[in-house]
N, C-alpha and C. Protein backbone atom coordinates (compact mmCIF):
# COMPACT_ATOMS: atom_id res chain seq x y z
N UNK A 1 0.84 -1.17 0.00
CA UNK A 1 0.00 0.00 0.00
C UNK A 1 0.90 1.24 0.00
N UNK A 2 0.79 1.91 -0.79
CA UNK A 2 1.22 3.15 -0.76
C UNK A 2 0.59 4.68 0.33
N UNK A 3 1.39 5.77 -0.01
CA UNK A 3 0.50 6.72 0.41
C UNK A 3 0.73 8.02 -0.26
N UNK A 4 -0.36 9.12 -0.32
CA UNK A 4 -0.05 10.13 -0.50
C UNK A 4 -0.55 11.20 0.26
N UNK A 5 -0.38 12.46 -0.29
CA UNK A 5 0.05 13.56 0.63
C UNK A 5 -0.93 14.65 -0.37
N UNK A 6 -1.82 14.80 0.16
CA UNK A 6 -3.18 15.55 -0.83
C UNK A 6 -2.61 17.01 -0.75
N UNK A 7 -2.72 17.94 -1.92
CA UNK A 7 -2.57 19.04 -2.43
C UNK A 7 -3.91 20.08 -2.58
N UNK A 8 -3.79 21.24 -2.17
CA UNK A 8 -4.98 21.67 -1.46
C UNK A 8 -6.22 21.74 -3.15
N UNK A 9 -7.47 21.42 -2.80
CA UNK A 9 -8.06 21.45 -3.91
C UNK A 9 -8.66 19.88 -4.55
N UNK A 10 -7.61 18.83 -3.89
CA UNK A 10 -7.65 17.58 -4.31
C UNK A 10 -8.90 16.98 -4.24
N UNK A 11 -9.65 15.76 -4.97
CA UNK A 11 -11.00 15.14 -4.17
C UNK A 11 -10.96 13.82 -4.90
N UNK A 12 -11.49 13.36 -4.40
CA UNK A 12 -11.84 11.68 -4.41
C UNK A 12 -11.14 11.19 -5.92
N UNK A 13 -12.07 11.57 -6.53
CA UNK A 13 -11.81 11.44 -7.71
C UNK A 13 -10.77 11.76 -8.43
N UNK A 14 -10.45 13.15 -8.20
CA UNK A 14 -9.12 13.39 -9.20
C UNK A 14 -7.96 12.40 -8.66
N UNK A 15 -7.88 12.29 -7.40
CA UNK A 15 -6.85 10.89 -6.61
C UNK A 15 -6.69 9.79 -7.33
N UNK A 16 -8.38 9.48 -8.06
CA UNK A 16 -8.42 7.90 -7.79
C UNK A 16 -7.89 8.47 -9.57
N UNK A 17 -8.32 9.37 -9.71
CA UNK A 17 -7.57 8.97 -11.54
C UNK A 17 -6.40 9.33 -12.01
N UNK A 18 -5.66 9.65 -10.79
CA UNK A 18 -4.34 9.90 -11.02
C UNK A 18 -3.52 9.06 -10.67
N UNK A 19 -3.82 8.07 -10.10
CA UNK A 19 -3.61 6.49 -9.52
C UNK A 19 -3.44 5.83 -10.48
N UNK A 20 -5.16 5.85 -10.92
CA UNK A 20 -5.80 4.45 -11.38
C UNK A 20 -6.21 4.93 -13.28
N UNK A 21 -5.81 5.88 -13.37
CA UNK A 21 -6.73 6.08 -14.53
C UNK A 21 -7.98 6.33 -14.85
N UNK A 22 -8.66 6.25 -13.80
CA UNK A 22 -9.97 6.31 -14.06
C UNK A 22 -10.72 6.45 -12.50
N UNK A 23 -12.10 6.91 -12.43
CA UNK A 23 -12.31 7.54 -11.10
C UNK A 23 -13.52 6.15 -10.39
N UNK A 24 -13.14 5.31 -10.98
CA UNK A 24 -13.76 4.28 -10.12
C UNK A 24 -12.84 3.59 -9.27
N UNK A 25 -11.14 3.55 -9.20
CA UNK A 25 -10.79 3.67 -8.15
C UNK A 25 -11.18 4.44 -6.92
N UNK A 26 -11.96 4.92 -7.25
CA UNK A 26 -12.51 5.88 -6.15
C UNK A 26 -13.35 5.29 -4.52
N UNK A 27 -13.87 3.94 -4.85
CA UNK A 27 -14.52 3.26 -3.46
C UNK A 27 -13.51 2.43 -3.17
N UNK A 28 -12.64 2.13 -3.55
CA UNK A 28 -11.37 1.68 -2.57
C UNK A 28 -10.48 2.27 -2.00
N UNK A 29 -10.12 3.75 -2.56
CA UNK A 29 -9.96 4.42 -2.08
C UNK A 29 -10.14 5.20 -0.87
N UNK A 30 -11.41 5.32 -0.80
CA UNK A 30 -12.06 5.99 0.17
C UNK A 30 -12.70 5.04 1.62
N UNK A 31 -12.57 3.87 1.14
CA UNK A 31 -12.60 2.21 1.84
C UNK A 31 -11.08 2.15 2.66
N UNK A 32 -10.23 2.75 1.99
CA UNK A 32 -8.79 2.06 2.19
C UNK A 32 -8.64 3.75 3.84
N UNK A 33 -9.21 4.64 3.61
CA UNK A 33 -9.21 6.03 4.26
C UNK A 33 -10.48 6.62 4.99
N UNK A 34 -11.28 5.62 5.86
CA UNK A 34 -12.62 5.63 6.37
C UNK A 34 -12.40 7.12 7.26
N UNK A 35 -11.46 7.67 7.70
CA UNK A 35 -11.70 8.52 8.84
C UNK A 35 -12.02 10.15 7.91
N UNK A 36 -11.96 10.04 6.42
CA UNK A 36 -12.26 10.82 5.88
C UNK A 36 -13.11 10.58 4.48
N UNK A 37 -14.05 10.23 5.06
CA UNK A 37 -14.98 9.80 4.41
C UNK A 37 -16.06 11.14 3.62
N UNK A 38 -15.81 11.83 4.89
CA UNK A 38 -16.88 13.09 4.50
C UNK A 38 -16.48 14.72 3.82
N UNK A 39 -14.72 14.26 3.52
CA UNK A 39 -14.18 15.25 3.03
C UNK A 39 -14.66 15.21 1.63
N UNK A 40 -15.07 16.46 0.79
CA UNK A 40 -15.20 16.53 -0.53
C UNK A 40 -14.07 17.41 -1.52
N UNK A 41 -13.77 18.30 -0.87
CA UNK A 41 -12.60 18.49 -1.00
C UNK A 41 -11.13 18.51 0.06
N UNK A 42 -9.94 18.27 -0.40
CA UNK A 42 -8.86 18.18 0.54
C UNK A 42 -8.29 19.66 0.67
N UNK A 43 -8.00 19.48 2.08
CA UNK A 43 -6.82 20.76 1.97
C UNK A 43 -5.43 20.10 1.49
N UNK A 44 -4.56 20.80 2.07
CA UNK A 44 -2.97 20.36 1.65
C UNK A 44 -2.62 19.29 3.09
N UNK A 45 -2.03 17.97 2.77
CA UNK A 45 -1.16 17.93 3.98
C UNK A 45 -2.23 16.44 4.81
N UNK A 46 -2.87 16.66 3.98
CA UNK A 46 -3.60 14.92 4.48
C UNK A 46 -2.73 13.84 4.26
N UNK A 47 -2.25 12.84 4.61
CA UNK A 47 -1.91 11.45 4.83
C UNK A 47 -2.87 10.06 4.24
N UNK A 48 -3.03 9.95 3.16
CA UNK A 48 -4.17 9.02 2.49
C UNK A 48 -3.38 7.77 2.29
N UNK A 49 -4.29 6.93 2.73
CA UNK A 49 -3.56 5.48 2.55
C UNK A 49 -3.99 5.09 0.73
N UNK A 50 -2.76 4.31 -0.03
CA UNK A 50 -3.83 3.94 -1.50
C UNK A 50 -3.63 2.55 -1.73
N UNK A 51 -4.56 1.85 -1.53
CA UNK A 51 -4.54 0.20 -2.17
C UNK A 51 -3.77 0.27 -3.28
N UNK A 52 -3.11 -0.99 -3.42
CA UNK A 52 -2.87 -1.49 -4.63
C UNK A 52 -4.28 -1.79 -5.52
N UNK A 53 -3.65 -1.07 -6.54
CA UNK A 53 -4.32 -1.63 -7.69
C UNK A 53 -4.55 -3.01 -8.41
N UNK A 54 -5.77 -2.94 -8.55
CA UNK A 54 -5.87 -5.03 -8.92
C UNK A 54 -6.05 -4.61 -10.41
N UNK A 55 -5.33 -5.18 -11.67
CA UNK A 55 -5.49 -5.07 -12.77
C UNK A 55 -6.11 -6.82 -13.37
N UNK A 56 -7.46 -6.55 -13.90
CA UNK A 56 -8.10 -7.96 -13.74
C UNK A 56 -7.45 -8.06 -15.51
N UNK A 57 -7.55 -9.39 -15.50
CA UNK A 57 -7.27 -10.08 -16.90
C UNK A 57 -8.07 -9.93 -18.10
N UNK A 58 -8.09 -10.15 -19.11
CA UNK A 58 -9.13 -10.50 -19.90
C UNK A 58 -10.33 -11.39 -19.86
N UNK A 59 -11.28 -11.19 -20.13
CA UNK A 59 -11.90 -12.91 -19.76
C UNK A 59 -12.20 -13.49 -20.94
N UNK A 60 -11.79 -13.02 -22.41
CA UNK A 60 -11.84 -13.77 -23.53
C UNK A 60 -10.54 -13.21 -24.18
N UNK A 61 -10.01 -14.52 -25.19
CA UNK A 61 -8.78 -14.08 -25.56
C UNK A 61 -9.25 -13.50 -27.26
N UNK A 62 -8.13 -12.64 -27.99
CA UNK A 62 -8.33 -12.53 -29.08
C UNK A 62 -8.50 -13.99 -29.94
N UNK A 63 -9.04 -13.66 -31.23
CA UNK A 63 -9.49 -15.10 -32.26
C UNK A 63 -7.85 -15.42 -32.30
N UNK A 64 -6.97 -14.57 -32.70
CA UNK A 64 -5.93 -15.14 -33.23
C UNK A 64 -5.05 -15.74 -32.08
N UNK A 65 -5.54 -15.60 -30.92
CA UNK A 65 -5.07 -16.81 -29.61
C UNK A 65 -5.74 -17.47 -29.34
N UNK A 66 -6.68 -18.01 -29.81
CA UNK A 66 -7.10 -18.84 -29.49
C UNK A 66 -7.14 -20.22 -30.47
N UNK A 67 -6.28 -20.01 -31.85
CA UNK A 67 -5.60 -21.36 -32.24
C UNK A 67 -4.78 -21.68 -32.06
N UNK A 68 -3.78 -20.51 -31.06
CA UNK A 68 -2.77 -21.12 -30.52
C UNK A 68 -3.03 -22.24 -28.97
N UNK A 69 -4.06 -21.95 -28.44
CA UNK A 69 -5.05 -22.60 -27.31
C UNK A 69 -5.22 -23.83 -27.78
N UNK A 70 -5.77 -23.95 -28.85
CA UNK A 70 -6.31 -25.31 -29.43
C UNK A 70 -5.55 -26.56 -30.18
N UNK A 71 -4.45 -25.33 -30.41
CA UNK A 71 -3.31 -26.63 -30.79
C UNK A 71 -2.57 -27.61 -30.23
């Protein structure tokens, strides 16, 4: 787990997509940092814990791997 150090202006979201790429990191985020749950925006100088990121797999492969599968 990492951490960071919020910059005044910061919020949920811009965190989770500067992480994660995208702002649905955002409920693990805020899961991973319960005692500030009700902040909407940050000042400067918060202490945020950040999960690792789970990068899930594909769940179907391209056509052209999958005659390599079958061979």
């Amino acid at each position: 787990m990492k951490t960071y150090r919020t910059i005044q202006g910061d919020t949920w979201d811009s965190i989770a997509f500067s992480f994660a790429g995208n702002a649905g990191f955002m409920t693990p985020l805020i899961e991973a940092n319960p005692d500030y749950t009700e902040v909407v925006i940050f000042p400067a100088g918060i202490l945020l814990q950040v999960p690792d990121i789970s990068v899930e797999a594909a769940s179907t492969l391209p056509p052209w791997r999958l005659e390599d599968e079958e061979s």
